[in-house]
C-alpha atoms as a PDB file:
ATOM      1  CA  UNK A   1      63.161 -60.049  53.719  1.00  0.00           C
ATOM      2  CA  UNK A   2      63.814 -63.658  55.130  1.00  0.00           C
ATOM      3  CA  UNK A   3      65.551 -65.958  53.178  1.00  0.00           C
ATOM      4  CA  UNK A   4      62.406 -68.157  53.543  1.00  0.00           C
ATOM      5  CA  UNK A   5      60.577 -65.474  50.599  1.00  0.00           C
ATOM      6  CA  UNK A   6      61.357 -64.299  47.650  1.00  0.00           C
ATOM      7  CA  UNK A   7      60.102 -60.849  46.504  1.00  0.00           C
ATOM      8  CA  UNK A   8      56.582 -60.523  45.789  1.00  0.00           C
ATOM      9  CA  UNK A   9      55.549 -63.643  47.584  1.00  0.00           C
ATOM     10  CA  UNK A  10      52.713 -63.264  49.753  1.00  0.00           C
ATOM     11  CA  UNK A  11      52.817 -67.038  51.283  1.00  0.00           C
ATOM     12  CA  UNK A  12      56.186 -68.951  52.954  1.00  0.00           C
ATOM     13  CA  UNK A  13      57.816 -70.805  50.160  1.00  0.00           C
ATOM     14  CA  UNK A  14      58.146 -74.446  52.186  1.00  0.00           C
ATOM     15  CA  UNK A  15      61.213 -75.203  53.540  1.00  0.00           C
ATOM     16  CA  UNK A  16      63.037 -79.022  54.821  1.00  0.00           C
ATOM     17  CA  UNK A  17      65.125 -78.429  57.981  1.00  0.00           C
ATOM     18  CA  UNK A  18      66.872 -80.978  58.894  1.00  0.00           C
ATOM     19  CA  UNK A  19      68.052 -81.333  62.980  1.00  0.00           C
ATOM     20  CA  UNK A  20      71.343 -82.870  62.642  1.00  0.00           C
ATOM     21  CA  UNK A  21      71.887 -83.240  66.895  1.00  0.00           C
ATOM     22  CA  UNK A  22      68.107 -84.948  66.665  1.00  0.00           C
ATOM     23  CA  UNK A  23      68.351 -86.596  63.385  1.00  0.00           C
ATOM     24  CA  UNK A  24      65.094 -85.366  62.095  1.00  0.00           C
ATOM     25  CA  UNK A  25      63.684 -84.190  59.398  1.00  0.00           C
ATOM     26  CA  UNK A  26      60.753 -81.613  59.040  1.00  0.00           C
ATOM     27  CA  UNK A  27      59.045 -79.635  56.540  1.00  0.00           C
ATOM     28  CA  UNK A  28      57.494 -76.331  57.201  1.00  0.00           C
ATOM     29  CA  UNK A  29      55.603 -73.624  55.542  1.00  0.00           C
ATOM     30  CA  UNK A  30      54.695 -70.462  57.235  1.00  0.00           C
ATOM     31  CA  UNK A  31      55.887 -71.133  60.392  1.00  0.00           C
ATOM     32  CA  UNK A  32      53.628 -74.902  60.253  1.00  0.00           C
ATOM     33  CA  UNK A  33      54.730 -78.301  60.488  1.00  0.00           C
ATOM     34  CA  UNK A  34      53.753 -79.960  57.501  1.00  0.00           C
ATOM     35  CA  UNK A  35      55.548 -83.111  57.703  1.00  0.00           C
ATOM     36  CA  UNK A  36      58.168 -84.364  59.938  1.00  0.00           C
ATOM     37  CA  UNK A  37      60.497 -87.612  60.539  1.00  0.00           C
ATOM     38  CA  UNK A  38      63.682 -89.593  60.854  1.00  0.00           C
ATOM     39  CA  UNK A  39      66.560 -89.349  59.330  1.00  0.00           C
ATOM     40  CA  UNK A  40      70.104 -91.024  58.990  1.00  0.00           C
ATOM     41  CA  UNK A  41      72.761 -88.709  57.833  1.00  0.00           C
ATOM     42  CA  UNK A  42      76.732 -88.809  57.784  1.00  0.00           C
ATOM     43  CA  UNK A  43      78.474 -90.889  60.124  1.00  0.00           C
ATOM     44  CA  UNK A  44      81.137 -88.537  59.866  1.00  0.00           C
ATOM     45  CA  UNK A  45      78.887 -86.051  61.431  1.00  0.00           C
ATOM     46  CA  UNK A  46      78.758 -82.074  59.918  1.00  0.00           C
ATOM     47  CA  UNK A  47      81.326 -80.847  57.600  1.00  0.00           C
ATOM     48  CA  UNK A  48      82.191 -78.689  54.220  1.00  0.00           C
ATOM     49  CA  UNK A  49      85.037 -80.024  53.083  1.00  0.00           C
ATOM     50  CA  UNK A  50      84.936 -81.951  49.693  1.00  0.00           C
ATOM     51  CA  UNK A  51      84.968 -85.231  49.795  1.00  0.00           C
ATOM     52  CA  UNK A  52      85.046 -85.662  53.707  1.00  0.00           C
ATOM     53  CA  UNK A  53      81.745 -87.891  53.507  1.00  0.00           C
ATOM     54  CA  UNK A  54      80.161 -85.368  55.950  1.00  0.00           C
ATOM     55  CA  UNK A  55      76.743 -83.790  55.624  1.00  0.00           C
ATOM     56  CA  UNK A  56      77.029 -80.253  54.748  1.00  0.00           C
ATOM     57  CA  UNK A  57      75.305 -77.413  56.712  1.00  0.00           C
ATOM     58  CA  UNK A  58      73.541 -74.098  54.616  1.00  0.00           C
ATOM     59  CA  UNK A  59      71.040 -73.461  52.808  1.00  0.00           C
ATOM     60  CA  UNK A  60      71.023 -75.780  49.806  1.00  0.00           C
ATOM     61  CA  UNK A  61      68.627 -75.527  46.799  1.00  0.00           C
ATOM     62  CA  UNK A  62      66.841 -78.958  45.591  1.00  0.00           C
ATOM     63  CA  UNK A  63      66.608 -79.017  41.975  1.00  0.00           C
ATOM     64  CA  UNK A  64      66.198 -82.659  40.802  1.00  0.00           C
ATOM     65  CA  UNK A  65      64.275 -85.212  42.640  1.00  0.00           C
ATOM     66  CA  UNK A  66      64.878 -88.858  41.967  1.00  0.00           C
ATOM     67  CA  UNK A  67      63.074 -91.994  42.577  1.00  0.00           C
ATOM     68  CA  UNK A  68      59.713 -90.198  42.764  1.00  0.00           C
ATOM     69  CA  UNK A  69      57.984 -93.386  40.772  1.00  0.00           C
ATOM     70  CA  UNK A  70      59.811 -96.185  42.778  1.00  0.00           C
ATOM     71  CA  UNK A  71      57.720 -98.440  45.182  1.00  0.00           C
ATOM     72  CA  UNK A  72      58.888 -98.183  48.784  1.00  0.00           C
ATOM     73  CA  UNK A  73      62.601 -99.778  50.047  1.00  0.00           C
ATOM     74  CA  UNK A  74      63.473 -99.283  46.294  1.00  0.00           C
ATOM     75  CA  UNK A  75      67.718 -98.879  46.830  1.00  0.00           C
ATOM     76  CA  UNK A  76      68.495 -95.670  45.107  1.00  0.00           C
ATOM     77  CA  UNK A  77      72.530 -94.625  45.157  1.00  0.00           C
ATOM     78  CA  UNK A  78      73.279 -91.412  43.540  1.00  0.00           C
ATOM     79  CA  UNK A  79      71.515 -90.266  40.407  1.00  0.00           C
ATOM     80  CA  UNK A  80      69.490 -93.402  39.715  1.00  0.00           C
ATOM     81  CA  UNK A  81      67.212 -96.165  41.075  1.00  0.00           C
ATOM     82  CA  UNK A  82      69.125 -99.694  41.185  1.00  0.00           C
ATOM     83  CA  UNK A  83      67.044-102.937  40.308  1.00  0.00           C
ATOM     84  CA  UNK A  84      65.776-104.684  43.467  1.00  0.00           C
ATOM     85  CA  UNK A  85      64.365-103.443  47.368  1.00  0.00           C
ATOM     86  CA  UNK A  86      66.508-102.485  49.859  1.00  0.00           C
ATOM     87  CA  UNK A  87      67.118-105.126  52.540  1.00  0.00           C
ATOM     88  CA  UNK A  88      66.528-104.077  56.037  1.00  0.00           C
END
């Protein structure tokens, strides 16, 4: 069994892999591209240790998502959304 399913599953649970060397994103489900894109992580590059400000490698479960109802460029810095849009 992959660690893609779960027992009993008959279709690919979808899955975010992130490609730190390319710094994309892309979302797959049973061996399809669903979505893909850009993405800006650590400056500090890959790392586990606590604290290091790195972006950690694994498998990691998501199990809150935040900022779902804010309009686009909305500034969101850890568990909340902040008043205002992001300047870019």
């Amino acid at each position: 069994m992959s660690a893609r399913h779960s027992a009993g599953e008959t279709e690919a649970v979808p899955t975010i892999d992130i490609d730190l060397s390319a710094q994309r994103l892309r979302l797959e489900q049973g061996g399809r591209i669903l979505f893909e894109c850009p993405v800006s992580t650590a400056g500090n590059g890959p790392g586990e240790v606590v604290d290091s400000e790195c972006t950690p490698r694994g498998w990691h479960v998501i199990h809150e998502k935040i900022g779902a109802d804010c309009p686009p460029q909305h500034r969101i810095r850890g568990p909340r959304a902040h008043r205002g849009n992001l300047r870019v």
